[in-house]
ModelCIF file with pLDDT and N, C-alpha, C, O atoms, coordinates in Angstrom:
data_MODEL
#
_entry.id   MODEL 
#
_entity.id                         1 
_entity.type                       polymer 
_entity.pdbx_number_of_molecules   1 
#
_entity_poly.entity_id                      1 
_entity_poly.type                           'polypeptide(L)' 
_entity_poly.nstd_linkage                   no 
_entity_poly.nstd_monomer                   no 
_entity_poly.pdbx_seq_one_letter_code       
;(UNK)(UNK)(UNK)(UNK)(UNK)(UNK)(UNK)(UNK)(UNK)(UNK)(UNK)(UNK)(UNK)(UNK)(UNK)(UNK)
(UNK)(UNK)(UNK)(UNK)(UNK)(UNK)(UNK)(UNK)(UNK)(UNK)(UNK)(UNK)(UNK)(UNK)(UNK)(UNK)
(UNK)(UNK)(UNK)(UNK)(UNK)(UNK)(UNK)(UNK)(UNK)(UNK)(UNK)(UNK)(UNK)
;
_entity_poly.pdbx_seq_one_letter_code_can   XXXXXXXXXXXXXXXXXXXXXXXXXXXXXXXXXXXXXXXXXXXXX 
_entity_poly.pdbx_strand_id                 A 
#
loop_
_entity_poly_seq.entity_id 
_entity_poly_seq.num 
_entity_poly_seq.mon_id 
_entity_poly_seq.hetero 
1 1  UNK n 
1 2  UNK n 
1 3  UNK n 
1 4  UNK n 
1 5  UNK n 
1 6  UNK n 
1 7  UNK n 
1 8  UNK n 
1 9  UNK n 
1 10 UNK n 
1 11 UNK n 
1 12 UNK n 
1 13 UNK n 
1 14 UNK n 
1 15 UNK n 
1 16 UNK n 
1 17 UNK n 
1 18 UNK n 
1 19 UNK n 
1 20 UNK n 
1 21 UNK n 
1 22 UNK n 
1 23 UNK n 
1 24 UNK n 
1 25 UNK n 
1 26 UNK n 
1 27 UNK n 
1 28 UNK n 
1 29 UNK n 
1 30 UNK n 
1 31 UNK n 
1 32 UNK n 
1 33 UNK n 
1 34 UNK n 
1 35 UNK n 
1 36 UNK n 
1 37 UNK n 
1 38 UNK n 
1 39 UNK n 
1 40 UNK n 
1 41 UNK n 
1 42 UNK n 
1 43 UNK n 
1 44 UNK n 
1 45 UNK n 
#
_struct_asym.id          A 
_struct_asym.entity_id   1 
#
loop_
_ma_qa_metric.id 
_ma_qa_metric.mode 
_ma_qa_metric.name 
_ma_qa_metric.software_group_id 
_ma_qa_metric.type 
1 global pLDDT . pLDDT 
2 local  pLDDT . pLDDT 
#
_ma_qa_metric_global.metric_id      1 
_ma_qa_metric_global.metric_value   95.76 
_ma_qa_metric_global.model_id       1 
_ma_qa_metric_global.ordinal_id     1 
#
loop_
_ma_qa_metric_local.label_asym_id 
_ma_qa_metric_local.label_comp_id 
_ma_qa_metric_local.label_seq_id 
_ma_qa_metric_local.metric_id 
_ma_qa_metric_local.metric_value 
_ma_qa_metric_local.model_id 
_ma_qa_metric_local.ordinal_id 
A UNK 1  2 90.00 1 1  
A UNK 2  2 87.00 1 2  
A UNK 3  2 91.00 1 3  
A UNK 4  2 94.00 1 4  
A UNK 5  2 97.00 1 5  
A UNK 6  2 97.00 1 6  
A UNK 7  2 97.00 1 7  
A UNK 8  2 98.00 1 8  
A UNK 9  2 98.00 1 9  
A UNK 10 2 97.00 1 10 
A UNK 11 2 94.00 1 11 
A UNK 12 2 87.00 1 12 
A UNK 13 2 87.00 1 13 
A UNK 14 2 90.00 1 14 
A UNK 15 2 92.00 1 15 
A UNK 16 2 94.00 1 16 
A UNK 17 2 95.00 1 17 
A UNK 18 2 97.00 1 18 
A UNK 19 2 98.00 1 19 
A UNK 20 2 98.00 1 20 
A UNK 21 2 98.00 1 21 
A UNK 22 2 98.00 1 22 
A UNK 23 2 98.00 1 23 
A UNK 24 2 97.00 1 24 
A UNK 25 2 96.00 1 25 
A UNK 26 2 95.00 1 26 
A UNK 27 2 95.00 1 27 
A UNK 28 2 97.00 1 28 
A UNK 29 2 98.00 1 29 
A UNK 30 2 98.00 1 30 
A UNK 31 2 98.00 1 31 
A UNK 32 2 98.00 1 32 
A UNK 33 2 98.00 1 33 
A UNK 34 2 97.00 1 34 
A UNK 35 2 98.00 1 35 
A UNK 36 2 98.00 1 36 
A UNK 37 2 97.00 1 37 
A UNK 38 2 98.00 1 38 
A UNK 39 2 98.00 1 39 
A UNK 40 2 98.00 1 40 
A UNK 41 2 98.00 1 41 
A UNK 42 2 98.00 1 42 
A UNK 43 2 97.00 1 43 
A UNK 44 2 96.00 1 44 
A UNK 45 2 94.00 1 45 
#
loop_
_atom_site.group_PDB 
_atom_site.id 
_atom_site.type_symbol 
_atom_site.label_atom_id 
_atom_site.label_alt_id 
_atom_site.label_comp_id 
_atom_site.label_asym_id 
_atom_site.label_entity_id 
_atom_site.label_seq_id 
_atom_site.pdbx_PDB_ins_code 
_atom_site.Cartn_x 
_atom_site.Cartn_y 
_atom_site.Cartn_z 
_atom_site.occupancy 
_atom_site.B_iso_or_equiv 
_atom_site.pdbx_formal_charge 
_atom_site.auth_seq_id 
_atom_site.auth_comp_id 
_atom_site.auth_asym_id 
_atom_site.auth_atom_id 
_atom_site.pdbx_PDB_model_num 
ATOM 1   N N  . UNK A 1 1  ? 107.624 -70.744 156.628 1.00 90.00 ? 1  UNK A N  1 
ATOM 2   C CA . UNK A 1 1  ? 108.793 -71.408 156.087 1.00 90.00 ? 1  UNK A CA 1 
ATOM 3   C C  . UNK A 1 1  ? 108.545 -71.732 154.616 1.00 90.00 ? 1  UNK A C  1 
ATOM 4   O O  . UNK A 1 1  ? 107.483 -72.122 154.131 1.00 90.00 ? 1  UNK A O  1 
ATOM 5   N N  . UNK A 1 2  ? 109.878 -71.474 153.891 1.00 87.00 ? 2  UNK A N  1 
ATOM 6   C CA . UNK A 1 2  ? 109.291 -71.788 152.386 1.00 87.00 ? 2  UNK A CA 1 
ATOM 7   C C  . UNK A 1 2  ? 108.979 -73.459 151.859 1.00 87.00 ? 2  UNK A C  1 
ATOM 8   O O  . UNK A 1 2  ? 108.464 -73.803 150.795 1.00 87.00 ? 2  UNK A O  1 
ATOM 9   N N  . UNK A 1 3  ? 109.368 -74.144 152.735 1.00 91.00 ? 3  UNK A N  1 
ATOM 10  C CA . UNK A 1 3  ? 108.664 -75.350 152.693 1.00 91.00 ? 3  UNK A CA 1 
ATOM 11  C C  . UNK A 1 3  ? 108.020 -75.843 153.456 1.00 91.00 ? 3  UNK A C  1 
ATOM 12  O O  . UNK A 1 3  ? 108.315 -75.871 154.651 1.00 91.00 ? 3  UNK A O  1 
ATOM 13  N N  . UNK A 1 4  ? 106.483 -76.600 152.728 1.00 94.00 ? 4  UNK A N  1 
ATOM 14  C CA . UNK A 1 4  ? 105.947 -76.670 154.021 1.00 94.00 ? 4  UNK A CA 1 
ATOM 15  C C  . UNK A 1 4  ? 104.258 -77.114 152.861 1.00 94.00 ? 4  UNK A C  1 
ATOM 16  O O  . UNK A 1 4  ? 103.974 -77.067 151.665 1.00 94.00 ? 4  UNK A O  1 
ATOM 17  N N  . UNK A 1 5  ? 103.545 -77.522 154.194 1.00 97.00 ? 5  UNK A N  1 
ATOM 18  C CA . UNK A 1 5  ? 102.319 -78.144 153.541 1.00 97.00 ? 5  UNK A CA 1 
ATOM 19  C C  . UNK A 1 5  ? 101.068 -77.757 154.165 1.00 97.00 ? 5  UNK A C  1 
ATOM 20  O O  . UNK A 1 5  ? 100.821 -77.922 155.360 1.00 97.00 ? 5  UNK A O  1 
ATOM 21  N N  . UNK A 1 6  ? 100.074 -77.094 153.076 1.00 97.00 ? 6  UNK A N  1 
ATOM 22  C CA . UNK A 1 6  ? 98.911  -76.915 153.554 1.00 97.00 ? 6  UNK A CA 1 
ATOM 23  C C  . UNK A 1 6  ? 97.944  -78.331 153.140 1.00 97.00 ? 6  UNK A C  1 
ATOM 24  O O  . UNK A 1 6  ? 98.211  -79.273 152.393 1.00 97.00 ? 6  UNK A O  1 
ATOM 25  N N  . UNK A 1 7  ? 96.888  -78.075 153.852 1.00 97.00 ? 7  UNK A N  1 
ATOM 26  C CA . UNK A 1 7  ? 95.943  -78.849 153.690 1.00 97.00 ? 7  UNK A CA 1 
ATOM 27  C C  . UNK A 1 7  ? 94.320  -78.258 154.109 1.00 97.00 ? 7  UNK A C  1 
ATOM 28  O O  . UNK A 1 7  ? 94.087  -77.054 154.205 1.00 97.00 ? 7  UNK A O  1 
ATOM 29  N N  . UNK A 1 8  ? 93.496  -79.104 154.287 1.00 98.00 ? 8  UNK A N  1 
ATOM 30  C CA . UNK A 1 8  ? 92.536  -79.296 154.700 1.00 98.00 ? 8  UNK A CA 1 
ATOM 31  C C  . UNK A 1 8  ? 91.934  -80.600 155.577 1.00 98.00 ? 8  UNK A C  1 
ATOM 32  O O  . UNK A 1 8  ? 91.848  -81.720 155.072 1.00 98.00 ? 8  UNK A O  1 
ATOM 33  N N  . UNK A 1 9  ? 91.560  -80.327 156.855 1.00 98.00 ? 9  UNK A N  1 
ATOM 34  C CA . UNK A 1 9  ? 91.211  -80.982 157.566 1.00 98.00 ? 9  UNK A CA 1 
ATOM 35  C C  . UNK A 1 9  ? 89.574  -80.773 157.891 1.00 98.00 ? 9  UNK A C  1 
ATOM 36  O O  . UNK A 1 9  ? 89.250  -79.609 158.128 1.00 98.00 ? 9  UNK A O  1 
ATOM 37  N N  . UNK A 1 10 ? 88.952  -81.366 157.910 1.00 97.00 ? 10 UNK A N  1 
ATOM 38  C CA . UNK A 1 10 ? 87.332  -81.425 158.757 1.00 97.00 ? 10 UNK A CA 1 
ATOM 39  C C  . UNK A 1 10 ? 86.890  -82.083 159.952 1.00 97.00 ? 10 UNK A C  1 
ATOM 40  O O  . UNK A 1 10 ? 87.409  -83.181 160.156 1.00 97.00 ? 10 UNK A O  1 
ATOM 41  N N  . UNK A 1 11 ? 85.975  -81.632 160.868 1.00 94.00 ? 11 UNK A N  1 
ATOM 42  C CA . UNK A 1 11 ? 85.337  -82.117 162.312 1.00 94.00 ? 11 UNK A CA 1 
ATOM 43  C C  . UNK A 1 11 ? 83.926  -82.270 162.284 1.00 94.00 ? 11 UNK A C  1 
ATOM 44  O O  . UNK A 1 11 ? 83.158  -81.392 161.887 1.00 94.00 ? 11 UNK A O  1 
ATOM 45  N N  . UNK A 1 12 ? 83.660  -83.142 162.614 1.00 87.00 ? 12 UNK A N  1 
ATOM 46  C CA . UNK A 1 12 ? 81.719  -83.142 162.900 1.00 87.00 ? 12 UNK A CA 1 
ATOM 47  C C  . UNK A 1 12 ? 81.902  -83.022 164.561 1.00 87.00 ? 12 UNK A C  1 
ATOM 48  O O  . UNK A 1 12 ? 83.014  -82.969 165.084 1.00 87.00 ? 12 UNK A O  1 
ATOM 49  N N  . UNK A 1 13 ? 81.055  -82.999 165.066 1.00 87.00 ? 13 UNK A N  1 
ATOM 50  C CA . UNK A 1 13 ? 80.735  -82.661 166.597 1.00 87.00 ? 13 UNK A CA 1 
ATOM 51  C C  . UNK A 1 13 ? 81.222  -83.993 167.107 1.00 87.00 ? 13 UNK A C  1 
ATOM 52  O O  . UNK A 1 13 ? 81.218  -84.973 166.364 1.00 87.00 ? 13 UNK A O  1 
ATOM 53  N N  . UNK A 1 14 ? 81.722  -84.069 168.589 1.00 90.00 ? 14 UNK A N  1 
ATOM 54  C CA . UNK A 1 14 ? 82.067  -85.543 168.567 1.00 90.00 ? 14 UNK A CA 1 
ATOM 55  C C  . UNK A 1 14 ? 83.073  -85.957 168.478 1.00 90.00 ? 14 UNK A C  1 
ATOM 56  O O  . UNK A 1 14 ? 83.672  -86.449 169.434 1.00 90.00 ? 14 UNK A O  1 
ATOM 57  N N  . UNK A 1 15 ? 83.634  -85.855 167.056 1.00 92.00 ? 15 UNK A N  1 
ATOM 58  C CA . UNK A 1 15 ? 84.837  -86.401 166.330 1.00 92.00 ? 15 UNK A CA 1 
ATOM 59  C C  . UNK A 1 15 ? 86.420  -86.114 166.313 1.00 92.00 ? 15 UNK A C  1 
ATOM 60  O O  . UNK A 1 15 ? 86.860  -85.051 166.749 1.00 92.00 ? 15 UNK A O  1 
ATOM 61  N N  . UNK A 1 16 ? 87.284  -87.154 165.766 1.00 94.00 ? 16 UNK A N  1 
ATOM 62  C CA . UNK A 1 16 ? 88.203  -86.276 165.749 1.00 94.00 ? 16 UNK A CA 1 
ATOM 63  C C  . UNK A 1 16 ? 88.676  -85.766 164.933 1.00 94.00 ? 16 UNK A C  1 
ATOM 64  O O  . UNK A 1 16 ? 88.626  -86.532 163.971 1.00 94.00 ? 16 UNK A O  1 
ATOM 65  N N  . UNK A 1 17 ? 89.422  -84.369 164.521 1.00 95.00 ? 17 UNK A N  1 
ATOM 66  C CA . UNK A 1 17 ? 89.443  -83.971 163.017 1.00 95.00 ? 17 UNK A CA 1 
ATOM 67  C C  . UNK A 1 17 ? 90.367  -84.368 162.364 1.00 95.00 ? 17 UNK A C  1 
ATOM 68  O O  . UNK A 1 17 ? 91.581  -84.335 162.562 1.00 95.00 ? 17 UNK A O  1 
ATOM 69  N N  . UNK A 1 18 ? 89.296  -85.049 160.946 1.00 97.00 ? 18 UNK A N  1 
ATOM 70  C CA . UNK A 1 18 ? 90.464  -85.695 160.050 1.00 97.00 ? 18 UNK A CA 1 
ATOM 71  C C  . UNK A 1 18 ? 91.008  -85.061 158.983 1.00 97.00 ? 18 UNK A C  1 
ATOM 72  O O  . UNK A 1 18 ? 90.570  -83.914 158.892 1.00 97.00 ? 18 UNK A O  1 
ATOM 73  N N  . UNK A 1 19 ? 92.015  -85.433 157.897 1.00 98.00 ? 19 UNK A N  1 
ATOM 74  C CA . UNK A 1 19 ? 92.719  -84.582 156.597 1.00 98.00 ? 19 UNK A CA 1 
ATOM 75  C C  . UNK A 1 19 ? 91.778  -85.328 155.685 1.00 98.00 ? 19 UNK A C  1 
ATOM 76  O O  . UNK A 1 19 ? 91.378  -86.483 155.535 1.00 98.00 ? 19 UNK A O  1 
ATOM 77  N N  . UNK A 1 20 ? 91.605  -84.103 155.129 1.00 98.00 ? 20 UNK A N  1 
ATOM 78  C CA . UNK A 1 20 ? 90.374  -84.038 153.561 1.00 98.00 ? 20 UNK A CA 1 
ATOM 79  C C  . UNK A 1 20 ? 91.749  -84.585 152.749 1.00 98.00 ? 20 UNK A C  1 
ATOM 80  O O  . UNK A 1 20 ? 92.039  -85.703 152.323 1.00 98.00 ? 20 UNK A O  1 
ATOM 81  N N  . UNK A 1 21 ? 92.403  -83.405 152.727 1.00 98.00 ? 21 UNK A N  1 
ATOM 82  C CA . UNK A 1 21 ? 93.614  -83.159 151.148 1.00 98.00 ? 21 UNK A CA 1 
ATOM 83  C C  . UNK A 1 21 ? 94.642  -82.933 152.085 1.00 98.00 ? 21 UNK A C  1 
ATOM 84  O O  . UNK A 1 21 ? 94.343  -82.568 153.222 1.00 98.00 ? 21 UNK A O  1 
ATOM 85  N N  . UNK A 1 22 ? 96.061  -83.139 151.680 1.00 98.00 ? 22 UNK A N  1 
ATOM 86  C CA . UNK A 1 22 ? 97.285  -81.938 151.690 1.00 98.00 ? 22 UNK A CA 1 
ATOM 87  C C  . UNK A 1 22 ? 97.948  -81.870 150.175 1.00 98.00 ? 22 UNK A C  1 
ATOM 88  O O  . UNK A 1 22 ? 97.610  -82.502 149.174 1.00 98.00 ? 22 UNK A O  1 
ATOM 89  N N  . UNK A 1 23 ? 98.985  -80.914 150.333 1.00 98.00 ? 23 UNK A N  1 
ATOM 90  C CA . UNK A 1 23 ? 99.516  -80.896 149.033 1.00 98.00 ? 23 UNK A CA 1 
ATOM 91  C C  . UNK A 1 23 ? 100.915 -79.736 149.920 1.00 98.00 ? 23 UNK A C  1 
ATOM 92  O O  . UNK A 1 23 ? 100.921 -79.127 150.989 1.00 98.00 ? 23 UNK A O  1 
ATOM 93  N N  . UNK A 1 24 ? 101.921 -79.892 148.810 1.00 97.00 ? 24 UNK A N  1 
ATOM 94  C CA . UNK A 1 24 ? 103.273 -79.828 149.863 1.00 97.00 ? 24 UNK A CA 1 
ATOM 95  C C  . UNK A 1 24 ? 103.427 -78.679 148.957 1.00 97.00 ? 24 UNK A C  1 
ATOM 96  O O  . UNK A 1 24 ? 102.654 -78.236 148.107 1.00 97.00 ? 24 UNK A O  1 
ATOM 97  N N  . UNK A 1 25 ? 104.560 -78.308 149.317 1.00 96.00 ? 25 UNK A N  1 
ATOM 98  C CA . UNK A 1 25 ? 104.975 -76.750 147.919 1.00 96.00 ? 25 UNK A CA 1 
ATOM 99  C C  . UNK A 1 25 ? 105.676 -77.701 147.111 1.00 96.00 ? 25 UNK A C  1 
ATOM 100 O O  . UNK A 1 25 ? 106.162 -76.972 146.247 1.00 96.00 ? 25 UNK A O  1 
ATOM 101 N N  . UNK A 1 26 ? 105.976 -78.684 146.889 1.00 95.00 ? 26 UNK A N  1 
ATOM 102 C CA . UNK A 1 26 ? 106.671 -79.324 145.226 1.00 95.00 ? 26 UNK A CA 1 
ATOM 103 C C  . UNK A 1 26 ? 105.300 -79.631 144.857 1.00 95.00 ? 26 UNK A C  1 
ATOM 104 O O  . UNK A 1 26 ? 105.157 -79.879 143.659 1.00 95.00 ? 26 UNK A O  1 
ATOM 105 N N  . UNK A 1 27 ? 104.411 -79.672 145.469 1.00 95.00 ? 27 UNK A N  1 
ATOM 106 C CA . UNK A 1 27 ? 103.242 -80.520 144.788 1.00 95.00 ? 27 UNK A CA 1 
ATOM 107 C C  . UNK A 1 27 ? 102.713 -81.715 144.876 1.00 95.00 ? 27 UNK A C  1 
ATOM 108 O O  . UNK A 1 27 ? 101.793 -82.202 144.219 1.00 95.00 ? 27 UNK A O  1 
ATOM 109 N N  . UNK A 1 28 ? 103.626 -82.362 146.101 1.00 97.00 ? 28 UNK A N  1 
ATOM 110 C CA . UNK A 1 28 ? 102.559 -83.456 146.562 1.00 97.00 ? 28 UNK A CA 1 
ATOM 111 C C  . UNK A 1 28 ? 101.494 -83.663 147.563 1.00 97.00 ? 28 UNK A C  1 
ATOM 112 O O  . UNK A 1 28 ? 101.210 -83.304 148.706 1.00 97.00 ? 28 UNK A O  1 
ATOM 113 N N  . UNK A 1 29 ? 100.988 -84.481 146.519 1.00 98.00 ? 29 UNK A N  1 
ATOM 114 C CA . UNK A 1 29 ? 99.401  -84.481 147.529 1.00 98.00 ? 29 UNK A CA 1 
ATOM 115 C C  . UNK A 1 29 ? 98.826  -85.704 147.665 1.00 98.00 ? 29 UNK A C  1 
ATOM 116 O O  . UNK A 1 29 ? 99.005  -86.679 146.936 1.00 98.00 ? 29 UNK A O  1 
ATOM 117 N N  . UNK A 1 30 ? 97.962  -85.599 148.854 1.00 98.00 ? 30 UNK A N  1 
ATOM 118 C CA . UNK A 1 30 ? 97.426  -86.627 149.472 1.00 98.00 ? 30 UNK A CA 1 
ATOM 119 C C  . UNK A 1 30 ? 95.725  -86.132 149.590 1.00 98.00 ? 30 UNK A C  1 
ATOM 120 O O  . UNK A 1 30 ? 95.274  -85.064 150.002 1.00 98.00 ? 30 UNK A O  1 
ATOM 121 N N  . UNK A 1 31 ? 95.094  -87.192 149.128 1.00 98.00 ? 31 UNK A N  1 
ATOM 122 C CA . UNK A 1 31 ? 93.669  -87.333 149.554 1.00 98.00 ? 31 UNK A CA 1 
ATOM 123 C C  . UNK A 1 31 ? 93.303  -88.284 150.921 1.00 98.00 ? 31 UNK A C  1 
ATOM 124 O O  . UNK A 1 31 ? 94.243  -88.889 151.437 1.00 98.00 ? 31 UNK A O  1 
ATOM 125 N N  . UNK A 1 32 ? 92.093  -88.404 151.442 1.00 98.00 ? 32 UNK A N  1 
ATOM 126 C CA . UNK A 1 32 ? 91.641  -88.879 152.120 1.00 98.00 ? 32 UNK A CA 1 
ATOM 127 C C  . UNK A 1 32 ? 90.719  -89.770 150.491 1.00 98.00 ? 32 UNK A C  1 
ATOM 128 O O  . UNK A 1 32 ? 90.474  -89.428 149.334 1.00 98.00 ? 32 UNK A O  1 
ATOM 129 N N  . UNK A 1 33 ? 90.413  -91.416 151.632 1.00 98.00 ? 33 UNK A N  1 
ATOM 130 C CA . UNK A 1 33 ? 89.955  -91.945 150.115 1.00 98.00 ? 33 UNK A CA 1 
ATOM 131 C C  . UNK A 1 33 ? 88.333  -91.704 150.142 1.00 98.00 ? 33 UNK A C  1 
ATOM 132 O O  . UNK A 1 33 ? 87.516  -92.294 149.435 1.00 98.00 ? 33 UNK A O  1 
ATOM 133 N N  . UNK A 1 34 ? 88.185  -91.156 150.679 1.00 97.00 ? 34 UNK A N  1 
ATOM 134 C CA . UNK A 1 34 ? 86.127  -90.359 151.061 1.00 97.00 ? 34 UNK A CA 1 
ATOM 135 C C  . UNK A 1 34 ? 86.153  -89.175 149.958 1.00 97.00 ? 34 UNK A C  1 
ATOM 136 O O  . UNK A 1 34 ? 85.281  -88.821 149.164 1.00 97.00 ? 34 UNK A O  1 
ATOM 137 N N  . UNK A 1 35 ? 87.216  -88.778 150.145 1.00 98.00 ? 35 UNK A N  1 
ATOM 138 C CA . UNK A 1 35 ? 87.054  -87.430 148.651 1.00 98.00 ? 35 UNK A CA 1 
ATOM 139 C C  . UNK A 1 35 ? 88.125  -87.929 147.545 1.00 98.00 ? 35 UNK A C  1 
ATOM 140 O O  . UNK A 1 35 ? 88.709  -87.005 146.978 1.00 98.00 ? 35 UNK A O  1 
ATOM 141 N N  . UNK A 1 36 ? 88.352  -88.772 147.287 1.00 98.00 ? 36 UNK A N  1 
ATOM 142 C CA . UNK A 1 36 ? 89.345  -89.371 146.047 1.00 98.00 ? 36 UNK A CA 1 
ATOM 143 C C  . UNK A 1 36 ? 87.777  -89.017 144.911 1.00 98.00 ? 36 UNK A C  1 
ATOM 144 O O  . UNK A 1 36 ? 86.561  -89.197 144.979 1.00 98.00 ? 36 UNK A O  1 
ATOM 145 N N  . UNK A 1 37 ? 88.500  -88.593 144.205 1.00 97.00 ? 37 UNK A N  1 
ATOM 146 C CA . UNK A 1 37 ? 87.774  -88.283 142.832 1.00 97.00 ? 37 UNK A CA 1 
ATOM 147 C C  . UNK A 1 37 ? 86.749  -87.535 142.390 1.00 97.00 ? 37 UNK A C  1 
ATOM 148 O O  . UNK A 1 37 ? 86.107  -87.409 141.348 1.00 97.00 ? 37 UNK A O  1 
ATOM 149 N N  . UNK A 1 38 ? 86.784  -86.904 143.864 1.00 98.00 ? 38 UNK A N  1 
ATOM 150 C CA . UNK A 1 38 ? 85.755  -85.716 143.992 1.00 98.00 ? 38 UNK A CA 1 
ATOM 151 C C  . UNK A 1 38 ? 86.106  -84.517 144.194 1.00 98.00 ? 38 UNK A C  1 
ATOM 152 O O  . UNK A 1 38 ? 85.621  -83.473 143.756 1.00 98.00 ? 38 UNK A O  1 
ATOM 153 N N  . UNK A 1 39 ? 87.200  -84.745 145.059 1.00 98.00 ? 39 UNK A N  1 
ATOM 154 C CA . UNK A 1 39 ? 87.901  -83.027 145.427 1.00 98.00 ? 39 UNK A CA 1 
ATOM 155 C C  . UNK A 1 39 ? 88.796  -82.986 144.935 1.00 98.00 ? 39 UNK A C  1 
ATOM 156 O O  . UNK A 1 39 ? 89.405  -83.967 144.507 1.00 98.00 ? 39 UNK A O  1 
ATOM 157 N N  . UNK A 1 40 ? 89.171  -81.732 144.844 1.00 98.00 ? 40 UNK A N  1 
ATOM 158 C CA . UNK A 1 40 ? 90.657  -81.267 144.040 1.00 98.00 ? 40 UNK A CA 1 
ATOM 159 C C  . UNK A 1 40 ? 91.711  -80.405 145.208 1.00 98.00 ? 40 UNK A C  1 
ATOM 160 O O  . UNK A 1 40 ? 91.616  -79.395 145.906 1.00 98.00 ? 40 UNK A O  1 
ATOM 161 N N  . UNK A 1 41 ? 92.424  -81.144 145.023 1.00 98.00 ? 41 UNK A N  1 
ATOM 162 C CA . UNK A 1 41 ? 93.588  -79.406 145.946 1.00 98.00 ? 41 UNK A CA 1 
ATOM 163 C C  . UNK A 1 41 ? 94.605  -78.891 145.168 1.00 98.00 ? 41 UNK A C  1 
ATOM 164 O O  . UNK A 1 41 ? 95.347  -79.614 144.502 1.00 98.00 ? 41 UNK A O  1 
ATOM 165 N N  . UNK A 1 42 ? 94.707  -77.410 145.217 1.00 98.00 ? 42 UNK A N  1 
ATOM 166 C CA . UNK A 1 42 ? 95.918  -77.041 144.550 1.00 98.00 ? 42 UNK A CA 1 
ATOM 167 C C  . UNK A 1 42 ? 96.268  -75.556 145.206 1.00 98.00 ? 42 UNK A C  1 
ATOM 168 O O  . UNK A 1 42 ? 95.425  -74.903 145.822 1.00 98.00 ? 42 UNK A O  1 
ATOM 169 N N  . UNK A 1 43 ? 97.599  -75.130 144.991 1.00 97.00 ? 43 UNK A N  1 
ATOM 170 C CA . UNK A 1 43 ? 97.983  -74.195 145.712 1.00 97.00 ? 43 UNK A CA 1 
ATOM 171 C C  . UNK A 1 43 ? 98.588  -72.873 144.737 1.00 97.00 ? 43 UNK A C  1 
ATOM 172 O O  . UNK A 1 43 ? 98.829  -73.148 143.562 1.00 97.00 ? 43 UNK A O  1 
ATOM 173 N N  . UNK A 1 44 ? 98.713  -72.150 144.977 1.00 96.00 ? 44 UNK A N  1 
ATOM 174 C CA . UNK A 1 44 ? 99.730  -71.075 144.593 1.00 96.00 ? 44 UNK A CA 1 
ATOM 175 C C  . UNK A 1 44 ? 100.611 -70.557 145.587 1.00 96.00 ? 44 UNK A C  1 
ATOM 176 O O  . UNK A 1 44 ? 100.069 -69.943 146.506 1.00 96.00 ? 44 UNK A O  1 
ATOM 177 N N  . UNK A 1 45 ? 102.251 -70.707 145.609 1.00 94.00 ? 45 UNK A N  1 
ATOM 178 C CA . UNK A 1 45 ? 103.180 -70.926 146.488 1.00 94.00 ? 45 UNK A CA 1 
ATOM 179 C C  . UNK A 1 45 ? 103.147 -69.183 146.761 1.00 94.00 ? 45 UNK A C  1 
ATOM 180 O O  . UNK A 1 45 ? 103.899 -68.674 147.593 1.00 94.00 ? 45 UNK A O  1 
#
């Protein structure tokens, strides 16, 4: 669908899997605050 949001999610063994980043096709994005200022997300639509 032309709108719509990728992301990144991660799992350790155990756990349940949480969102690293998303980022939407206008361009909004969300961090998790464990990677605030460390990771970057960006897309090409």
């Amino acid at each position: 669908f032309k709108f719509n949001r990728m992301g990144w999610y991660r799992q350790a063994p155990g756990k349940e899997r949480e969102l690293v980043a998303s980022i939407t096709t206008g361009g909004t994005i969300t961090y998790a605050n464990s990677v605030k200022g460390r990771f970057i997300i960006s897309r090409d639509n």
